[in-house]
Protein backbone atom coordinates (compact mmCIF):
# COMPACT_ATOMS: atom_id res chain seq x y z
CA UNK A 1 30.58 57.69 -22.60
CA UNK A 2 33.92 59.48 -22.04
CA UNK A 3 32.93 62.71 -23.74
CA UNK A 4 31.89 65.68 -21.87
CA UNK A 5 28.02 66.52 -22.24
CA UNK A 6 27.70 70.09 -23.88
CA UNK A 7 23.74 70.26 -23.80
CA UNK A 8 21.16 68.18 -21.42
CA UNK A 9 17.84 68.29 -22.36
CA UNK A 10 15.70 66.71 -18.77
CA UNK A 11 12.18 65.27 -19.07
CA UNK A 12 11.04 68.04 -21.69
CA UNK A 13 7.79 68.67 -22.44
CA UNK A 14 6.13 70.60 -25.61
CA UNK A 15 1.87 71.36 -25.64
CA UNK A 16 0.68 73.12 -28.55
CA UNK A 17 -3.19 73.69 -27.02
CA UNK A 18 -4.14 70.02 -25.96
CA UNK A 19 -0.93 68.20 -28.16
CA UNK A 20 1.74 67.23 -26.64
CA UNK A 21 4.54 67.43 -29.65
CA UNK A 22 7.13 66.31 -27.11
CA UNK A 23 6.81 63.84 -24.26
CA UNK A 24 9.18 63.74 -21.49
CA UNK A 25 11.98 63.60 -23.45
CA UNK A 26 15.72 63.38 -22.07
CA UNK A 27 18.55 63.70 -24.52
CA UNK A 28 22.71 64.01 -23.59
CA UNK A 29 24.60 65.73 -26.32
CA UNK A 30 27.74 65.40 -26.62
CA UNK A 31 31.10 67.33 -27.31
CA UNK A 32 33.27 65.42 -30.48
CA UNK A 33 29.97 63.64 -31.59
CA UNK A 34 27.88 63.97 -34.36
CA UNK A 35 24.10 63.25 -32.92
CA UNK A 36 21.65 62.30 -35.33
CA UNK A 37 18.24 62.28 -34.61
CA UNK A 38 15.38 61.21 -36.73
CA UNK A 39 11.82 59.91 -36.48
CA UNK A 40 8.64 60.05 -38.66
CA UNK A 41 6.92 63.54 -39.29
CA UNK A 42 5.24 64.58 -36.17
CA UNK A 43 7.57 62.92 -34.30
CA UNK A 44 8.85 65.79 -32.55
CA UNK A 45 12.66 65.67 -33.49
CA UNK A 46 12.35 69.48 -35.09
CA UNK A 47 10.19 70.94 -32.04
CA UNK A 48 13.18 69.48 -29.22
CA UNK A 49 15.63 71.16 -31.83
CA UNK A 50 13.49 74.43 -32.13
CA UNK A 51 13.43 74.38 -27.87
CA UNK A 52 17.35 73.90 -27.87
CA UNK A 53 17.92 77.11 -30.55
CA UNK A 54 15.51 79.70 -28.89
CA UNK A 55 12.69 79.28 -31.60
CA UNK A 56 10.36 77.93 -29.08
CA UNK A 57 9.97 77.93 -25.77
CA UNK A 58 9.11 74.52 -23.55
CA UNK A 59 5.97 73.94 -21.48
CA UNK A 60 8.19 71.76 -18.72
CA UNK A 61 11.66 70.19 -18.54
CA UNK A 62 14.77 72.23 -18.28
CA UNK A 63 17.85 72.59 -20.30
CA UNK A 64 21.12 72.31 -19.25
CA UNK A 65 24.11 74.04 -20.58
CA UNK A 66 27.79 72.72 -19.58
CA UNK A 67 26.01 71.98 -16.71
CA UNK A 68 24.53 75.49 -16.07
CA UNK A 69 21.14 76.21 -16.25
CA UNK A 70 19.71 77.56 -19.72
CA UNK A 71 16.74 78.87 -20.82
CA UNK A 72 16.94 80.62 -24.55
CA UNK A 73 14.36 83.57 -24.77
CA UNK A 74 15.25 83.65 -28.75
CA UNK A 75 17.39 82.28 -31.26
CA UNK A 76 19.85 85.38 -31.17
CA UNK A 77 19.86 84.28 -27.07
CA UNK A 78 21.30 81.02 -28.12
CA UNK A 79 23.63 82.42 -30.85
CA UNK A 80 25.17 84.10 -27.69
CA UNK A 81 25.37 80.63 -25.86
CA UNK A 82 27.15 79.25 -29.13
CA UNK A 83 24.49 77.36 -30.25
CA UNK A 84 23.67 77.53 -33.96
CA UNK A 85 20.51 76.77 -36.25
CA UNK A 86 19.65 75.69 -39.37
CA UNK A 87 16.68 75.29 -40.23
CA UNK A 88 14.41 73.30 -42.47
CA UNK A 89 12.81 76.17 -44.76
CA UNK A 90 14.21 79.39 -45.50
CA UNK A 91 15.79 80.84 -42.60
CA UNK A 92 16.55 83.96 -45.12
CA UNK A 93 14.70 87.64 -45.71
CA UNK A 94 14.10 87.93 -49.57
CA UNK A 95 14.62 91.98 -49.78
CA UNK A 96 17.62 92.32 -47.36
CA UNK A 97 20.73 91.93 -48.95
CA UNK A 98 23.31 89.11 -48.27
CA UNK A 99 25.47 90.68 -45.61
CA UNK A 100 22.33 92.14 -43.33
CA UNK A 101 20.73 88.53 -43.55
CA UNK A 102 24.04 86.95 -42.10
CA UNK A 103 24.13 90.07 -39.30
CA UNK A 104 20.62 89.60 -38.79
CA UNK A 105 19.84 91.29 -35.47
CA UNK A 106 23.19 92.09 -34.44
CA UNK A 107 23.52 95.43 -36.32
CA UNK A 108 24.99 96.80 -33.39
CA UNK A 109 28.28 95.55 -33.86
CA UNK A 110 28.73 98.12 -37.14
CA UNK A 111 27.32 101.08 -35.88
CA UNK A 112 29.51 103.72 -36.07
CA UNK A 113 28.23 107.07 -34.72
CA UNK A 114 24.86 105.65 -35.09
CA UNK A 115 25.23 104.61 -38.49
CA UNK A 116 25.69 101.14 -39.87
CA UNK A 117 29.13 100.69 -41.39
CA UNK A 118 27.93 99.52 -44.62
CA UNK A 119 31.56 98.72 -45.99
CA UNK A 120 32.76 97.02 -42.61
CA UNK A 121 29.53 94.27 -42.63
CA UNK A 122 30.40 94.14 -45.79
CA UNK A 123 33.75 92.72 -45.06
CA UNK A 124 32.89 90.57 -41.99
CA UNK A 125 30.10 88.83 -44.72
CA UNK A 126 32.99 87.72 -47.64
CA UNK A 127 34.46 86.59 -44.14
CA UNK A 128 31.81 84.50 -43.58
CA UNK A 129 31.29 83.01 -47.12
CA UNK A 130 34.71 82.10 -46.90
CA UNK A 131 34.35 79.68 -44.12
CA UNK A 132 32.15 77.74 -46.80
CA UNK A 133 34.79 78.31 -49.50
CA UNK A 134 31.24 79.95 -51.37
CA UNK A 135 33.57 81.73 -53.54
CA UNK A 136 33.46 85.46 -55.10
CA UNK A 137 29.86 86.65 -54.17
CA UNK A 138 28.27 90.45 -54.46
CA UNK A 139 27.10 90.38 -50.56
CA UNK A 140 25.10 93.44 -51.38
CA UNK A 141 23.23 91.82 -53.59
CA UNK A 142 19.61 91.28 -52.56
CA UNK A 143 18.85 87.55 -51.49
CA UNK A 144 15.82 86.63 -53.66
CA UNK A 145 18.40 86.84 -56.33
CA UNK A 146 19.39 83.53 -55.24
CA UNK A 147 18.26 80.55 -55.86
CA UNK A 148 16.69 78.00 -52.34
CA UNK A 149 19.98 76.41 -52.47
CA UNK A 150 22.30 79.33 -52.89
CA UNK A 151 20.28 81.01 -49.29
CA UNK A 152 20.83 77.60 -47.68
CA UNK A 153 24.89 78.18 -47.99
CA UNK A 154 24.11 82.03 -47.31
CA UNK A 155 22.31 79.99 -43.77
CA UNK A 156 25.30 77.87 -43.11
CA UNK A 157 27.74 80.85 -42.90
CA UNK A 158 25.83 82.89 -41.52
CA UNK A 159 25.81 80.05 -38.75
CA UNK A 160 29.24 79.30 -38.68
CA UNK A 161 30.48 82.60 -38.18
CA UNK A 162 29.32 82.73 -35.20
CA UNK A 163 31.81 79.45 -33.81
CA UNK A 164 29.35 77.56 -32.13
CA UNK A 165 29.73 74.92 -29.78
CA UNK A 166 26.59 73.34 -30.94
CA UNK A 167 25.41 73.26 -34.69
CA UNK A 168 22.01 71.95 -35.11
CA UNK A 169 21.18 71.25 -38.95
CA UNK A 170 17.22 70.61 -39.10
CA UNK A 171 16.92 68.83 -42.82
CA UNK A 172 18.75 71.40 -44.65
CA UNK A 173 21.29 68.59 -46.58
CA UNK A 174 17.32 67.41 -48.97
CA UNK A 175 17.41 70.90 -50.34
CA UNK A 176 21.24 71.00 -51.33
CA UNK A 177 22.76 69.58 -54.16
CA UNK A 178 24.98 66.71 -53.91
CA UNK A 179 28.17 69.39 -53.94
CA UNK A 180 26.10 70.83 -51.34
CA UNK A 181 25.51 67.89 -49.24
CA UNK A 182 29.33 67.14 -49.14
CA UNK A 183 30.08 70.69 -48.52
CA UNK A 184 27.96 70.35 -45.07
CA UNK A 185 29.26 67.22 -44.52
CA UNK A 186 32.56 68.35 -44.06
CA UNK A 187 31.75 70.96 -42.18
CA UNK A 188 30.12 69.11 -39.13
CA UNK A 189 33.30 66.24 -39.39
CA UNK A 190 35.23 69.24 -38.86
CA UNK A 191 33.06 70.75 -36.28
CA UNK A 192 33.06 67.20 -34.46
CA UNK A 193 36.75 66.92 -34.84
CA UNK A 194 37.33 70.28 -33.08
CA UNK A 195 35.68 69.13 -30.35
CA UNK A 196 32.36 70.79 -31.10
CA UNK A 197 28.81 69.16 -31.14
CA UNK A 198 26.29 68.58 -33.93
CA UNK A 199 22.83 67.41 -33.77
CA UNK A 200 21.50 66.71 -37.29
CA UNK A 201 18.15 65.85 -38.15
CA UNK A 202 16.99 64.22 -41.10
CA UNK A 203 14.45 62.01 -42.89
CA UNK A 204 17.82 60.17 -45.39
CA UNK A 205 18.68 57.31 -43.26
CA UNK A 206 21.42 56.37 -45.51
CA UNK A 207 22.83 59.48 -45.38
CA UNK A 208 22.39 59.63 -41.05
CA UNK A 209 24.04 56.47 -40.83
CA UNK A 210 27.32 57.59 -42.68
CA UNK A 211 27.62 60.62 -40.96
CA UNK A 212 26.32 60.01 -37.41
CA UNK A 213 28.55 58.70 -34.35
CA UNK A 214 25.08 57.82 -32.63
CA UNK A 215 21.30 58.26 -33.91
CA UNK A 216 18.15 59.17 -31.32
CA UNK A 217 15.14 57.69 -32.55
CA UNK A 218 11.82 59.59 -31.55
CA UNK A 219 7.89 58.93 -32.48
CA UNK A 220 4.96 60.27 -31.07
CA UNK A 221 6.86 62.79 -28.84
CA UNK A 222 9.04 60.38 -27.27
CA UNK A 223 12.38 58.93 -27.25
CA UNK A 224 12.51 55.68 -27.91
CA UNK A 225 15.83 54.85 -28.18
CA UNK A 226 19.83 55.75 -29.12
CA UNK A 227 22.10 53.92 -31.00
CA UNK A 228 25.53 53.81 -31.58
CA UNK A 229 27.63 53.54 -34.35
CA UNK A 230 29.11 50.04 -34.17
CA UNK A 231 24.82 48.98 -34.09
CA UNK A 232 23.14 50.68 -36.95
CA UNK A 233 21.03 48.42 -38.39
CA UNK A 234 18.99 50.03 -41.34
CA UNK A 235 15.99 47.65 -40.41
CA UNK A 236 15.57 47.80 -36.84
CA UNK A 237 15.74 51.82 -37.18
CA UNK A 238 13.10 52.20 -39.63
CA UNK A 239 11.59 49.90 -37.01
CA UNK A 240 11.78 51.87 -34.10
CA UNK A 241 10.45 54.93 -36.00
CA UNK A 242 7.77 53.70 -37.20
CA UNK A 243 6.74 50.77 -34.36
CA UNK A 244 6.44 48.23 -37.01
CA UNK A 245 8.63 46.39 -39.58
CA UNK A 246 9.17 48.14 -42.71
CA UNK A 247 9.06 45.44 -45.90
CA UNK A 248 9.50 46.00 -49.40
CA UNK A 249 9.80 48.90 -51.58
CA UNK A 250 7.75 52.20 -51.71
CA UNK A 251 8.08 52.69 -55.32
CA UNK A 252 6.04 51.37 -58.06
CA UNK A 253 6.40 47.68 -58.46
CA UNK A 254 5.76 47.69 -62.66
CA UNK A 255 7.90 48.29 -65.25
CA UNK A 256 4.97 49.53 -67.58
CA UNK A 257 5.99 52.95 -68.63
CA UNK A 258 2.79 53.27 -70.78
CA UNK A 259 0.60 56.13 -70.51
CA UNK A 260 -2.59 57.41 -72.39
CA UNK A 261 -1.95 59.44 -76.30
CA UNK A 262 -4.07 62.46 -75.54
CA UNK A 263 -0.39 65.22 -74.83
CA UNK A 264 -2.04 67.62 -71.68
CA UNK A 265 1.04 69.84 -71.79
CA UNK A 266 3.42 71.11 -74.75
CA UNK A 267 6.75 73.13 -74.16
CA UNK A 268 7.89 74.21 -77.34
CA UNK A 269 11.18 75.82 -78.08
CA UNK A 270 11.36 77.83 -74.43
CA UNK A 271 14.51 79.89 -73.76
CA UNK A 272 14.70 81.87 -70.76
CA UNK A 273 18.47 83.78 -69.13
CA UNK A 274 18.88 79.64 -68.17
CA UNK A 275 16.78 77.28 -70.44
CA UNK A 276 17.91 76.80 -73.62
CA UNK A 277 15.70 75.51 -76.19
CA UNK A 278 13.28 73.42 -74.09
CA UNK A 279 10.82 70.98 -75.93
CA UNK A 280 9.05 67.87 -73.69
CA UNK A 281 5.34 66.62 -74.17
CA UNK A 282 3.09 65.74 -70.73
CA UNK A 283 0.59 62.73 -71.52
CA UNK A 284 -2.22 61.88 -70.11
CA UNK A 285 -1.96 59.18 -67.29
CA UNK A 286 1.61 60.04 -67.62
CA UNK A 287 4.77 60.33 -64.68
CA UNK A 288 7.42 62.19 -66.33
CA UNK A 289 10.18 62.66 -64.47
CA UNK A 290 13.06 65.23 -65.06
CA UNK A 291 16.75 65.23 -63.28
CA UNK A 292 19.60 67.13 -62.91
CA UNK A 293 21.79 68.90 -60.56
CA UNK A 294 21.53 72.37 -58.99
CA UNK A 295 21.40 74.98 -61.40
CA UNK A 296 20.48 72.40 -64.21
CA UNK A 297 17.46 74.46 -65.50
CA UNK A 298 15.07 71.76 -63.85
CA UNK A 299 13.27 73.50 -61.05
CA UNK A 300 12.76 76.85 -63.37
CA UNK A 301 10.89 74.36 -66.09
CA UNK A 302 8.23 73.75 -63.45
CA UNK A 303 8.33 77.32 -62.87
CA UNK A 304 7.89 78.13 -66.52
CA UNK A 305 4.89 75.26 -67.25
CA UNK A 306 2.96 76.90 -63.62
CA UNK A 307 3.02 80.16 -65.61
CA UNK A 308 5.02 81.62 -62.69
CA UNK A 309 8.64 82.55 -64.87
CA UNK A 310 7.81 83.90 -68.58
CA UNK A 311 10.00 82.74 -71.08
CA UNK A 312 11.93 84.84 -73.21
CA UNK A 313 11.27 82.84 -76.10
CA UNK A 314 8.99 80.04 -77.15
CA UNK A 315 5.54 78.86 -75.47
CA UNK A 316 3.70 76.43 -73.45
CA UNK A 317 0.98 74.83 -74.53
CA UNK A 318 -2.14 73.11 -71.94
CA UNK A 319 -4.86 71.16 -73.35
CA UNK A 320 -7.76 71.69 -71.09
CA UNK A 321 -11.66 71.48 -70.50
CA UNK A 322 -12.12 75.18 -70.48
CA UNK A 323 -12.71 76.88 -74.06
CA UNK A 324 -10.36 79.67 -74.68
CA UNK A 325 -13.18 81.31 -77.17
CA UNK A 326 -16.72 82.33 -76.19
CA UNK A 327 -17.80 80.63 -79.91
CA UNK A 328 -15.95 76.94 -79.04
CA UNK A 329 -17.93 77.37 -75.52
CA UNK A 330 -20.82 77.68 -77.64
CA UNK A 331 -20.22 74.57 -79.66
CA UNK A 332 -19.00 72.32 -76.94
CA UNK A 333 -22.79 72.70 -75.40
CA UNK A 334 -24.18 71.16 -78.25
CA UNK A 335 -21.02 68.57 -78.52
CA UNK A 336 -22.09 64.76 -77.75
CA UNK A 337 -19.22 63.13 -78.09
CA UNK A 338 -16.96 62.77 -75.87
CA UNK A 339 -14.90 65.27 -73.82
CA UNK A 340 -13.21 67.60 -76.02
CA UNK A 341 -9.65 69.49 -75.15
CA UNK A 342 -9.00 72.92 -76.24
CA UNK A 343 -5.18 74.28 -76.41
CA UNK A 344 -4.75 77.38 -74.60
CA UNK A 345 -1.27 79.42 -74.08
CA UNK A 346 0.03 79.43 -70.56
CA UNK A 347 0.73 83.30 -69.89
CA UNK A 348 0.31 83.17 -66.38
CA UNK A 349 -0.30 81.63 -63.23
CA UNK A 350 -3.94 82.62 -63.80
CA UNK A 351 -4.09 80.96 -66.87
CA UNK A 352 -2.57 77.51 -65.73
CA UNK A 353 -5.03 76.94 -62.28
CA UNK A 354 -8.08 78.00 -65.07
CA UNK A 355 -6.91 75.08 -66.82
CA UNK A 356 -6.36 72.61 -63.73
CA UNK A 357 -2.80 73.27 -63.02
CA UNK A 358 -1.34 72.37 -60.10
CA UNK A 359 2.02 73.75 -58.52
CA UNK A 360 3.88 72.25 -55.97
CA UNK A 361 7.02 74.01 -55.21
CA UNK A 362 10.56 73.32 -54.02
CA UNK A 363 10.22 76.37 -51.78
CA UNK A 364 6.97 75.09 -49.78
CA UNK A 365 6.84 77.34 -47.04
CA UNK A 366 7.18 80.83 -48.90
CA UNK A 367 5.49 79.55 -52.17
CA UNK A 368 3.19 76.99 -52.01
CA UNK A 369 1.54 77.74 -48.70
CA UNK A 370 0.63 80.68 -46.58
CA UNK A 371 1.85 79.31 -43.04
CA UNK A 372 0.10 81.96 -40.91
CA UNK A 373 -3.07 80.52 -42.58
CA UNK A 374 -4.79 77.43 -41.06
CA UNK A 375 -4.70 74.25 -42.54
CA UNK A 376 -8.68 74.82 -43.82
CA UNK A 377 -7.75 78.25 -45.32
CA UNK A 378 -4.71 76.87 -47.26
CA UNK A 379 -6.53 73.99 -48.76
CA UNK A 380 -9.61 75.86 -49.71
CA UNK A 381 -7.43 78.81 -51.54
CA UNK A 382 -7.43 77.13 -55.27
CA UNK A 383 -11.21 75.76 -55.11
CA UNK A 384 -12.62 78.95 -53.93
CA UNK A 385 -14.32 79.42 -57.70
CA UNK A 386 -15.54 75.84 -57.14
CA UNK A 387 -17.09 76.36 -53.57
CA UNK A 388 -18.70 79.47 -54.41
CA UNK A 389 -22.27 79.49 -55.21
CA UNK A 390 -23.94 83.08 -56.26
CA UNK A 391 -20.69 84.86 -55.33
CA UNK A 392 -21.26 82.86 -51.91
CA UNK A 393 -19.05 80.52 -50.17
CA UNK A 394 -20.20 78.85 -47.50
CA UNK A 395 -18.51 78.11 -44.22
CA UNK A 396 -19.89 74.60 -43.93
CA UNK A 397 -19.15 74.24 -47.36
CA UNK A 398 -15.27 75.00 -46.52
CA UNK A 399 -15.12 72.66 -43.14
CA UNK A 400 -16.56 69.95 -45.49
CA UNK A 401 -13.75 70.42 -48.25
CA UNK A 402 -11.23 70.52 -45.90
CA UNK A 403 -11.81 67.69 -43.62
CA UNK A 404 -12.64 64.91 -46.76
CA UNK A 405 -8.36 66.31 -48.13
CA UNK A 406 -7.11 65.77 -44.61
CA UNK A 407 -9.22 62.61 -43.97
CA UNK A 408 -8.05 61.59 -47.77
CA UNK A 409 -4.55 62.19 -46.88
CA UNK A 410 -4.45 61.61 -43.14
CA UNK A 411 -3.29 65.35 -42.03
CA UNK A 412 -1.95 64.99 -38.60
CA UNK A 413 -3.22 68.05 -36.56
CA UNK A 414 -5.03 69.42 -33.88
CA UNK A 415 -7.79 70.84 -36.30
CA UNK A 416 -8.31 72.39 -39.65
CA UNK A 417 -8.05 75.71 -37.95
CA UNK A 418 -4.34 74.98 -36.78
CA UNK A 419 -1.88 77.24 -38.46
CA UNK A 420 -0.17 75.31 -41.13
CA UNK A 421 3.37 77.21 -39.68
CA UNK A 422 2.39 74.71 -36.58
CA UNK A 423 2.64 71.24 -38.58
CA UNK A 424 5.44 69.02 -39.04
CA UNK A 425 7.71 69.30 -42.72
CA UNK A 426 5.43 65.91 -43.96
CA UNK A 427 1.91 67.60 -43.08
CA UNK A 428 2.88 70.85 -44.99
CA UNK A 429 3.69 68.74 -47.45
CA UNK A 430 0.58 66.79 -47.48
CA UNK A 431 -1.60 70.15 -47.48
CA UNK A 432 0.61 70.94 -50.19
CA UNK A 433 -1.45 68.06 -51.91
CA UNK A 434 -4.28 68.59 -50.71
CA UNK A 435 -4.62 71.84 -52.15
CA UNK A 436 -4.43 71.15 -55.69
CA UNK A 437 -6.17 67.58 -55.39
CA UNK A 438 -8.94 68.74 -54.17
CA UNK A 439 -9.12 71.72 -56.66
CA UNK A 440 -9.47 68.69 -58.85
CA UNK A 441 -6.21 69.50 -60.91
CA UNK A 442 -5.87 66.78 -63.86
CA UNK A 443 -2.30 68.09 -64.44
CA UNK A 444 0.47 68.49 -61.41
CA UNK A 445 3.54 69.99 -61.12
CA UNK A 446 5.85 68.65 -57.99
CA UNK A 447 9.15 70.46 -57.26
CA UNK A 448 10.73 68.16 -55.06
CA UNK A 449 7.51 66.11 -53.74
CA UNK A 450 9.38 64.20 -50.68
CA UNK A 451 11.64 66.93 -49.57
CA UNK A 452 12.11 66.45 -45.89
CA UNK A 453 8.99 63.73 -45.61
CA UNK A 454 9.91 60.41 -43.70
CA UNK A 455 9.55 56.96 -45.24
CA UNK A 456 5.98 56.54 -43.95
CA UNK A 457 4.64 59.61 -45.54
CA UNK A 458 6.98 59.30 -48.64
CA UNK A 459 4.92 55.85 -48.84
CA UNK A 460 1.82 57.82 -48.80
CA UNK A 461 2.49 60.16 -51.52
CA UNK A 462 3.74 57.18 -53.87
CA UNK A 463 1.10 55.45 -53.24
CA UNK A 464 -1.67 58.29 -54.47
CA UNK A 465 0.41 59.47 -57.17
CA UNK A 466 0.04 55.81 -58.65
CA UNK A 467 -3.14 56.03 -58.07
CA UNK A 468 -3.46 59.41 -59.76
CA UNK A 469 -1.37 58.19 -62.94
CA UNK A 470 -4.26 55.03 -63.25
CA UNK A 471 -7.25 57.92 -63.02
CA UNK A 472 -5.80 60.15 -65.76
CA UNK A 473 -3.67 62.94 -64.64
CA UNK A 474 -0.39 63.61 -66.03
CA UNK A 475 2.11 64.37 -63.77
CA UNK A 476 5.66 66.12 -63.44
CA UNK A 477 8.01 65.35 -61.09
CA UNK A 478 11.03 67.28 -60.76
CA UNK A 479 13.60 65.92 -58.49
CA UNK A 480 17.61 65.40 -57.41
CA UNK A 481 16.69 61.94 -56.23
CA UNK A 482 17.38 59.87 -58.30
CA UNK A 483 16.18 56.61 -57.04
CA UNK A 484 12.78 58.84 -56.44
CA UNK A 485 12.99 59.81 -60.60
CA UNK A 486 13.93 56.06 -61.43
CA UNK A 487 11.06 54.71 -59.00
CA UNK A 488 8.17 56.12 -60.03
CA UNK A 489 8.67 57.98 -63.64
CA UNK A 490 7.66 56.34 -67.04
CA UNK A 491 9.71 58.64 -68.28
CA UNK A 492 12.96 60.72 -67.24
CA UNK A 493 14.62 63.64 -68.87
CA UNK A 494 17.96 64.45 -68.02
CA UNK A 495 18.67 68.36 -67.92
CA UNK A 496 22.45 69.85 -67.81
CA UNK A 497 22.87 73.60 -68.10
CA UNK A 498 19.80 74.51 -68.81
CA UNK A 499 19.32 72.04 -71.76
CA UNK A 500 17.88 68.03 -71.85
CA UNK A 501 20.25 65.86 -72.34
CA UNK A 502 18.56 62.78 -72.77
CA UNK A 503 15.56 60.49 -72.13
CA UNK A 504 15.06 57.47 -70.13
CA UNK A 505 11.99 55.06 -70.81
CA UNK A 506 11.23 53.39 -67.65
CA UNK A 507 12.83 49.87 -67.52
CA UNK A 508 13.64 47.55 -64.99
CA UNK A 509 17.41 47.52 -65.29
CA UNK A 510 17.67 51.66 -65.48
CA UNK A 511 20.23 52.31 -62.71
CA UNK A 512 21.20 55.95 -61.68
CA UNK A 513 24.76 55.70 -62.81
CA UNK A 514 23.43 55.39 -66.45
CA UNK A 515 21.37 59.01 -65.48
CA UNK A 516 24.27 60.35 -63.62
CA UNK A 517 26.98 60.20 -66.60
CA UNK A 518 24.33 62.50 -68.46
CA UNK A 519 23.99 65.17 -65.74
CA UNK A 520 27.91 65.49 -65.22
């Protein structure tokens, strides 16, 4: 290898209590190179980027910088050594605006006779956004104005400003939109061309191998091997990640788009400042899938059906178990035949987990899970009615609950007590799960299911939402994938600003150029 190394990483070692989430791992990155570096969840590729960017600190090993000795004490401690991170969640503070989130800790530069220069951060921020060609943007504005794709690109500038020598990007390309994805794309060719170095992490092999000059392959903790270029082989690197050979297809294998009569969700007529004029039936024992791009209206119909965004006009409808009326509770004691559904209006988030609703965001970490919680805390949260006995909840009664959903779903951790913050993107994402699963929710919601989950896990999640479908539960998955839509759906609506554009029945010869040329 004729390129200097930037970064050395020698025999590093990560404990977290007894686990060892990195193993003696030795990595050369390199200037002019695009590094990719991938590996199953729990494989430790996020926690050797963490130790690189300051974000944690290594139990052994040591880190070399352009051949120096370096030991980051914080991420702003390797923003000075010109190494930037981005990182898989949201890396952004909801009530600062957008020009203190990009100076985030170095204030210091804009005082001005001990006052922040307001109008001069100001300046240096539209600076910023213009190395992303983000275009005219109100940097005062308050962040959670944005939507989780618009503070990714708030992430990357804020990154870039800076003119690192090193740009780590930790699986932020599965929460951008495909204009997204080619935005960052460019920006790390052009990093790499300048002479720069990128390390990029993610679970799209596809999308490594077009991008990467060489890919590191980790599982378990350990390296297990780095290939170049001119040898990618899709097969022997799912391989090497996984230790086994990889066959066939993780989607559904039938073409049977069927699903049961009984509708368990109705949006009628819904307008909000984006949707216009939503209608869409859930079935019973039902996938319906619905696509689009960024800003499409898709992830705020999920939001709308949760009870979590109210819509300005129109309603949504659940059919559940629970009687909205003390007088049909009444009667349904004294009903013999079978199980009777009662339509109730969903006004809130309240009102939808009553009615077994479950919610799985696009935004995990800030709205789907509490990550200073442990794992046993998050996945009791939505069955505590169910647990409770005489106002009581047991703490034998919560260990039980939460070790049959991480048994169930094969939650790699140390314990139940672990702090879900701790776990890998896959294992939040399987908690995620296991949260409304085991609250026995007949009707799910998933933003974005397999966001940042590797094949094995994406496998996993398939394979129970199959099984989920053949029990009864209607399900919703919104997603930009469209092989993921096509794959496992029975259905697929098409949404393009803020309306649905058309429906797709599953079939056999559905391809996503025939979705794509209704999304455009």
């Amino acid at each position: 290898m004729d390129k200097p190394v930037f970064l050395e990483t020698k025999n590093i070692i990560k404990k977290f209590n007894e686990v060892t989430a990195v193993n003696d791992v030795s990595i050369n990155i390199y200037r002019g190179e695009i590094r990719g570096l991938i590996g199953e969840n729990g494989s430790g590729k996020s926690t050797i980027s963490a130790i690189i960017s300051g974000l944690l600190p290594k139990t052994a090993g040591e880190l070399m910088l352009q051949g120096a000795s370096y030991n980051p004490k914080s991420p702003l401690d390797a923003r000075d050594n010109k190494i930037s991170m981005i990182v898989q969640e949201a890396g952004t503070i909801g009530q600062l605006s957008i020009a203190e989130n990009i100076f985030l800790g170095d204030e210091v530069r804009f005082y001005k006779n001990g006052v922040i220069d307001r109008k001069r951060m100001q300046q240096e921020a539209e600076k910023a956004l213009a190395l992303i060609d983000y275009g005219d943007m109100d940097v005062s504005l308050p962040v959670y104005k944005l939507n989780f794709e618009q503070r990714k690109l708030i992430e990357i500038a804020r990154a870039l400003y800076y003119e690192p020598e090193l740009f780590i990007v930790d699986e932020t390309t599965t929460a951008l939109s495909h204009d997204g994805r080619q935005l960052i794309h460019q920006l790390m060719r052009k990093l790499r061309d300048q002479n720069k170095a990128v390390l990029f992490i993610s679970h799209d092999l596809p999308e490594l191998m077009e991008i990467c000059d060489a890919l590191t392959v980790m599982r378990d903790g350990n390296l297990i091997t780095t290939i170049d270029r001119a040898e990618f082989d899709e097969h022997y690197i799912k391989q090497s990640m996984v230790g086994r050979v990889i066959e066939g297809n993780y989607y559904r294998s039938d073409f049977d788009g069927s699903h049961g009569e009984q509708v368990m969700m109705r949006v009628n007529g819904v307008h909000t400042s984006l949707l216009q004029n939503i209608n869409l039936e859930l079935h019973q024992g039902e996938i319906l899938g619905i696509g689009g791009l960024s800003g499409s209206g898709m992830h705020e119909i999920g939001k709308v059906m949760f009870g979590e965004l109210k819509p300005d006009q129109g309603e949504v409808i659940v059919y559940g178990e629970r009687p909205p009326s003390r007088k049909q509770a009444e009667a349904a004691k004294h009903e013999n035949d079978q199980q009777q559904l009662y339509p109730q209006l969903v006004k809130n988030v309240q009102t939808a987990i009553a009615n077994q609703i479950g919610y799985v965001s696009k935004n995990r970490d800030q709205e789907t899970l509490i990550m200073e919680a442990s794992i046993k805390e998050n996945l009791v949260l939505s069955a505590l009615d169910k647990l409770a006995k005489f106002g009581l909840i047991l703490p034998a009664q919560e260990k039980s609950f939460a070790a049959k959903q991480m048994q169930n779903l094969n939650v790699k951790a140390s314990g139940m007590n672990q702090p879900v913050g701790e776990l890998s993107g896959g294992n939040k994402q399987k908690v995620s799960f296991g949260k409304w699963i085991g609250n026995n929710s007949k009707i799910l919601i998933l933003d974005s299911p397999t966001r940042g989950v590797d094949v094995g896990v994406k496998t996993t999640m398939y394979q129970l939402l199959y099984a989920l479908k053949q029990q009864g539960y209607a399900i919703l998955i919104i997603s930009e994938e469209l092989p993921e839509l096509i794959g496992m759906s029975d259905r697929i609506l098409i949404m393009k600003d803020g309306k649905i554009t058309n429906q797709f029945i599953r079939d056999e010869h559905l391809s996503e150029s025939m979705l794509i040329d209704y999304m455009i």
